[in-house]
Protein backbone atom coordinates (compact mmCIF):
# COMPACT_ATOMS: atom_id res chain seq x y z
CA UNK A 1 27.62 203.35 107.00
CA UNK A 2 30.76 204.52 108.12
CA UNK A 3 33.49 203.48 105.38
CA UNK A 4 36.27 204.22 107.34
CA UNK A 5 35.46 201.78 110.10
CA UNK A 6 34.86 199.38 107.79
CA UNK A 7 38.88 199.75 106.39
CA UNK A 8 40.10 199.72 109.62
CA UNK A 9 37.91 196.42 110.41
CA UNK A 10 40.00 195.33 107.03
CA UNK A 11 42.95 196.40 108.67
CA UNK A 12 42.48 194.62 112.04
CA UNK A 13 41.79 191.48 110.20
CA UNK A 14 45.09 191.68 108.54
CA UNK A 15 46.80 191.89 111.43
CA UNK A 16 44.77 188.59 113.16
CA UNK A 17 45.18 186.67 110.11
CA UNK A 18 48.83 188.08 109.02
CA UNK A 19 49.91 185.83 106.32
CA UNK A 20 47.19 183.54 106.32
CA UNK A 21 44.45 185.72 105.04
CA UNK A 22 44.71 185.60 100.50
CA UNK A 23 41.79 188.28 100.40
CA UNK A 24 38.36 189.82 101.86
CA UNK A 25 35.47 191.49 100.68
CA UNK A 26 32.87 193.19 102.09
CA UNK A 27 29.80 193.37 99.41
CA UNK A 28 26.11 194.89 99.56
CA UNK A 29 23.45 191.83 98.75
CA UNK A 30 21.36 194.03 96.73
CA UNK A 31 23.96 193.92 93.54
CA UNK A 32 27.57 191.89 94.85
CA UNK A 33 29.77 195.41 94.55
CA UNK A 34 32.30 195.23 96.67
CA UNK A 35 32.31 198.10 99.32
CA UNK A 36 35.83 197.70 100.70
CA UNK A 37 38.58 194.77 100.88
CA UNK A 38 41.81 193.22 100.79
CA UNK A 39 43.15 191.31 97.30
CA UNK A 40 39.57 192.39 96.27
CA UNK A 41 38.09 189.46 93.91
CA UNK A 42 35.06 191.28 92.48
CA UNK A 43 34.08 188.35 90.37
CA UNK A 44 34.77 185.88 93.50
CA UNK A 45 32.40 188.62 95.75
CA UNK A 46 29.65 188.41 92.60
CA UNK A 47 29.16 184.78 92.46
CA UNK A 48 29.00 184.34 95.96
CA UNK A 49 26.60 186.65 96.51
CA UNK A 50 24.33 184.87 93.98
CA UNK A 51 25.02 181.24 95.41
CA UNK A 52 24.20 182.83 99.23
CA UNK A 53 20.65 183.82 97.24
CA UNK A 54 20.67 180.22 96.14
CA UNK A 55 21.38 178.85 98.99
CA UNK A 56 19.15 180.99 101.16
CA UNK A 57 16.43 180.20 98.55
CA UNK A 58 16.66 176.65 99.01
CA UNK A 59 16.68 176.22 102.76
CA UNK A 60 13.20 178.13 102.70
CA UNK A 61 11.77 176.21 100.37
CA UNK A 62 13.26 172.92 101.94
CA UNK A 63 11.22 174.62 105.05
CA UNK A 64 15.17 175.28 106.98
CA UNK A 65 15.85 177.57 109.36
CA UNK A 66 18.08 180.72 107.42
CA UNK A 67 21.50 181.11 107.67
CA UNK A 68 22.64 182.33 110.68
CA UNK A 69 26.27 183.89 111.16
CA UNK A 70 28.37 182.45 108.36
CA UNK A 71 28.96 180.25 106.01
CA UNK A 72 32.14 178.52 104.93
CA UNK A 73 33.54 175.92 102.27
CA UNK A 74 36.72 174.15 103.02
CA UNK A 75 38.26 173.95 99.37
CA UNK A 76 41.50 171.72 97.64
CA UNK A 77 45.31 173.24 98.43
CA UNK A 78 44.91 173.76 101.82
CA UNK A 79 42.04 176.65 101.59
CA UNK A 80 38.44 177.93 102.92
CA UNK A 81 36.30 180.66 101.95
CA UNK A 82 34.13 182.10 105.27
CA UNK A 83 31.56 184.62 104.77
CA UNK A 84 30.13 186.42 107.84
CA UNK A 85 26.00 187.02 106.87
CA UNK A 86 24.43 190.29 107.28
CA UNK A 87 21.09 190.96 106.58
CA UNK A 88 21.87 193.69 103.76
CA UNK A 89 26.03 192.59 103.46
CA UNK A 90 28.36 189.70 103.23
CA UNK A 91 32.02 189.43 104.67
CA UNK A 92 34.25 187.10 102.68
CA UNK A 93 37.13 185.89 103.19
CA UNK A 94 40.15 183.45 101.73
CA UNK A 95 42.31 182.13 103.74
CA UNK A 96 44.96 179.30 104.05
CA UNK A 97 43.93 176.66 106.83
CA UNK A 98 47.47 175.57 107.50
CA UNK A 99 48.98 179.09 108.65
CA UNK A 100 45.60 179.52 111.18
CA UNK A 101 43.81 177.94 113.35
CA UNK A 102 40.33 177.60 112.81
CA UNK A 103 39.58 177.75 116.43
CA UNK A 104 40.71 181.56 116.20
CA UNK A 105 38.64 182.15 113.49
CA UNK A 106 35.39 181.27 114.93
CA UNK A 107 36.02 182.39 118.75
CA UNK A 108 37.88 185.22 118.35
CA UNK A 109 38.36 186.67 115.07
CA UNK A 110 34.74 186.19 113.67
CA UNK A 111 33.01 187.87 117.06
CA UNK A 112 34.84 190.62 116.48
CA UNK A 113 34.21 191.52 112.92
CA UNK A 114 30.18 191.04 113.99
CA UNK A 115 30.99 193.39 116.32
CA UNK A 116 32.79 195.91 114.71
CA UNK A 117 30.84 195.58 111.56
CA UNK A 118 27.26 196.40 113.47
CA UNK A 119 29.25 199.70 115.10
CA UNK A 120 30.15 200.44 111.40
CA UNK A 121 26.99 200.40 110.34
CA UNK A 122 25.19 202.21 113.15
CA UNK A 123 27.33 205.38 111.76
C-alpha cells in the first residue's frame, strides 16, 4: 500500500469538499486503526468499524446481498457520515450536507476515491 497516495487522495478530497468536509479516515477492518486522515476521530473510525461488522453480519444472516460501495447515515445539525467499503479498508467521512451537494458526492467525488484508492493499493 502506497501511503503517500493515500495522503494525497486525503488531499484531493479536501479540495472537492473545501469547507464542507469536518473529517476522514481511512482504517484497516482487521483492528479500526486509522491509516491516514483529516480531523482524524480514532474513536469515531473504531466504532464504525465494529457496527460495519454488525451490519455486514446481519445482512448475511437475514440472507442480504453484502454491502456494496458505501454506506451512509444522514445525522441531526445538518450532517452525514459516508463510508466507502473495501474489502480489507473503510473510507469515512463527515461532512456538512448544507455546504455540498450530495449529487457531487456520489457521481463525482466518491468514483474517484474508488479509483484512486484501488491505484493506492496496487503499490
Amino acid at each position: 500500500m502506497d501511503i503517500k497516495k493515500l495522503n494525497k487522495l486525503i488531499d484531493d478530497l479536501k479540495k472537492e469538499f473545501g469547507d464542507a468536509l469536518l473529517a476522514t479516515d481511512i482504517w484497516a477492518n482487521a483492528d479500526g486503526q486509522i491509516l491516514v486522515g483529516y480531523n482524524s476521530l480514532p474513536e469515531a473510525a473504531a466504532l464504525m468499524n465494529q457496527i460495519a461488522q454488525q451490519i455486514a453480519d446481519t445482512l448475511k444472516e437475514a440472507d442480504f446481498p453484502p454491502l456494496d460501495k458505501f454506506t451512509s447515515f444522514n445525522l441531526q445539525g445538518g450532517h452525514t457520515t459516508f463510508t466507502l467499503v473495501f474489502k480489507d479498508y473503510h473510507w469515512g467521512m463527515l461532512f456538512d450536507t448544507t455546504k455540498i451537494q450530495l449529487g457531487l458526492l456520489l457521481n463525482v467525488i466518491a468514483p474517484k476515491c474508488i479509483e484512486g484508492f484501488h491505484e493506492a493499493l496496487s503499490k
